[in-house]
C-alpha atoms as a PDB file:
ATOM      1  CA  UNK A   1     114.769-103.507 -13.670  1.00  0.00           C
ATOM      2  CA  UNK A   2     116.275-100.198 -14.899  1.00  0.00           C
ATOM      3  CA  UNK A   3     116.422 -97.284 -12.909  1.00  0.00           C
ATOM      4  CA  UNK A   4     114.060 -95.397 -15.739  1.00  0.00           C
ATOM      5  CA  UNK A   5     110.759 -98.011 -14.803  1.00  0.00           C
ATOM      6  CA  UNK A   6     111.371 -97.965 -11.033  1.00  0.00           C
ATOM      7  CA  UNK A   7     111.323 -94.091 -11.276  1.00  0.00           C
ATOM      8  CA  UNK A   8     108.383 -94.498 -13.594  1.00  0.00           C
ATOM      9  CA  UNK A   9     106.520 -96.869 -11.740  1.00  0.00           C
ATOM     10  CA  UNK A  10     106.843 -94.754  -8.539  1.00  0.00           C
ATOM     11  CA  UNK A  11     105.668 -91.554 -10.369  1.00  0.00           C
ATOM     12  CA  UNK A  12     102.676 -94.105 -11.041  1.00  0.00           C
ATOM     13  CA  UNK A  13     101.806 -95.936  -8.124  1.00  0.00           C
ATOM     14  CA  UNK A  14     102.251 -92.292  -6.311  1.00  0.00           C
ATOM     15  CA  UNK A  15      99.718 -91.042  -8.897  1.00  0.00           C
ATOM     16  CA  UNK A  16      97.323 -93.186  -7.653  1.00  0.00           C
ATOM     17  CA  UNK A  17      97.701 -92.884  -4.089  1.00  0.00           C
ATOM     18  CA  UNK A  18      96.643 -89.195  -4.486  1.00  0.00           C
ATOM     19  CA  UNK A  19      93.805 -89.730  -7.042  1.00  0.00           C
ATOM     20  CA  UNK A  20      92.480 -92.489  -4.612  1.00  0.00           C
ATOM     21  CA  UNK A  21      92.664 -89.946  -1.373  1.00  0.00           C
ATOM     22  CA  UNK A  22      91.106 -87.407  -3.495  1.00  0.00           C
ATOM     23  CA  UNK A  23      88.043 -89.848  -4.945  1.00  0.00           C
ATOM     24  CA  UNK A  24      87.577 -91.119  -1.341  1.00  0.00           C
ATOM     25  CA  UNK A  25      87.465 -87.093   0.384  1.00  0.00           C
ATOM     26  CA  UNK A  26      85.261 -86.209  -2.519  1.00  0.00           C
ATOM     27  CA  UNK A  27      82.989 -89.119  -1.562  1.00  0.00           C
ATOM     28  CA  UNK A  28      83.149 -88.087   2.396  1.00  0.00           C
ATOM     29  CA  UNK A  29      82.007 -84.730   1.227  1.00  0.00           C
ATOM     30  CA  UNK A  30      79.664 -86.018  -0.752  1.00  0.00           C
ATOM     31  CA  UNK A  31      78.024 -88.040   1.726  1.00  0.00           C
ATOM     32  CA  UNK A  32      78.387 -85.138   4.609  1.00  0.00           C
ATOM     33  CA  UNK A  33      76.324 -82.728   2.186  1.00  0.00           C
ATOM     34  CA  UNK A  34      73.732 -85.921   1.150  1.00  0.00           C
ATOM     35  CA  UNK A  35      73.400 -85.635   5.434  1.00  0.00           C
ATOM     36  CA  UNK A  36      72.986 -82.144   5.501  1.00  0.00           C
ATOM     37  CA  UNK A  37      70.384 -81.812   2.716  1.00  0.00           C
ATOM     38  CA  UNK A  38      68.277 -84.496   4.224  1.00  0.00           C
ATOM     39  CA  UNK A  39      68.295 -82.852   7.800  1.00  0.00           C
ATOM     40  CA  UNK A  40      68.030 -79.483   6.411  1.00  0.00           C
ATOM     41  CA  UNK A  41      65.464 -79.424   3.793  1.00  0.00           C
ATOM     42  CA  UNK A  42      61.598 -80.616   3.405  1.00  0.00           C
ATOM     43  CA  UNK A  43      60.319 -83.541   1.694  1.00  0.00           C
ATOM     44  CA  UNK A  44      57.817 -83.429  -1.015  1.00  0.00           C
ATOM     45  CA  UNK A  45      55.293 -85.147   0.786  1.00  0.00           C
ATOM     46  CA  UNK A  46      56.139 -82.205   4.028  1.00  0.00           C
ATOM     47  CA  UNK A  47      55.433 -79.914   1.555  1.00  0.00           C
ATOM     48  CA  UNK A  48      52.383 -81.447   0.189  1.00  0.00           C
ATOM     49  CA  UNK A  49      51.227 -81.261   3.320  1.00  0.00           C
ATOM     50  CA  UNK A  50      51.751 -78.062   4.647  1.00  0.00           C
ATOM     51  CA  UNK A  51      50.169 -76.634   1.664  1.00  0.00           C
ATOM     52  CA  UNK A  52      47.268 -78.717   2.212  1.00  0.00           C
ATOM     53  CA  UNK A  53      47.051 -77.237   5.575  1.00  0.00           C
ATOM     54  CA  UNK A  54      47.390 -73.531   3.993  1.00  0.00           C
ATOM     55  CA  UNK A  55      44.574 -74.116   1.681  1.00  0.00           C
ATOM     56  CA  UNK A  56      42.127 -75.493   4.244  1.00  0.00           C
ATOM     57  CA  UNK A  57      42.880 -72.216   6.692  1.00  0.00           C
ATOM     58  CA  UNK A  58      42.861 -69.917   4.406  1.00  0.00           C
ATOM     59  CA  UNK A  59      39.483 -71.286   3.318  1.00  0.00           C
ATOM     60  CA  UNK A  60      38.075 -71.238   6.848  1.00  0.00           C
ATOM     61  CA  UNK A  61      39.463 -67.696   7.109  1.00  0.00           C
ATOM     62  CA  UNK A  62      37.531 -66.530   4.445  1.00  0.00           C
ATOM     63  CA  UNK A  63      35.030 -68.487   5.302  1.00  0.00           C
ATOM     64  CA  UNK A  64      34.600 -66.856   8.633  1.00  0.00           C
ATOM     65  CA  UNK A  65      35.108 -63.279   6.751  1.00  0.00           C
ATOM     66  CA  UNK A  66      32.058 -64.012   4.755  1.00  0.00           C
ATOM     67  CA  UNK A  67      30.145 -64.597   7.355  1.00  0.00           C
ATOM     68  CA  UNK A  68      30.729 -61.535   9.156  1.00  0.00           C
ATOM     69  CA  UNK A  69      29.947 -59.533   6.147  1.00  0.00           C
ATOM     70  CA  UNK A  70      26.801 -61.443   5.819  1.00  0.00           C
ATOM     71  CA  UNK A  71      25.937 -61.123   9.098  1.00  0.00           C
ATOM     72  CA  UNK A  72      26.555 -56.784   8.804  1.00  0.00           C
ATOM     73  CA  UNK A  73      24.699 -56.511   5.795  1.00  0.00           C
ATOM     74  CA  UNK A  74      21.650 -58.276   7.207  1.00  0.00           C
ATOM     75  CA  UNK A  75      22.170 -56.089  10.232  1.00  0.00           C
END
């Protein structure tokens, strides 16, 4: 082999190396923030819930407002 393709296919193989540590710390981070997200964040079906909770206290709320107006006016 001449010295010009040894050089060349060092510059290559070394080329790769990096790209391959860089693909697999992308896909670390990647899967560190996927982690984070998931502990972090609510659902859909959390949030579903919780609102469904909301609605149903604020109705009783004003529920229980009414009937204290109700119960003044007939006072």
């Amino acid at each position: 082999m001449e010295p010009d393709w040894i050089n060349a296919s060092v510059g290559v193989i070394s080329l790769v190396i990096i790209l391959a540590g860089l693909v697999f710390k992308q896909a670390k981070e990647l899967s560190d923030y996927k982690t984070h997200v998931a502990e972090t964040y609510a659902t859909k079906e959390e949030v579903k819930d919780l609102t469904e909770r909301l609605e149903r206290q604020i109705e009783t709320g004003f529920n229980r407002v009414y009937e204290i107006l109700s119960k003044r006016e007939t006072a």
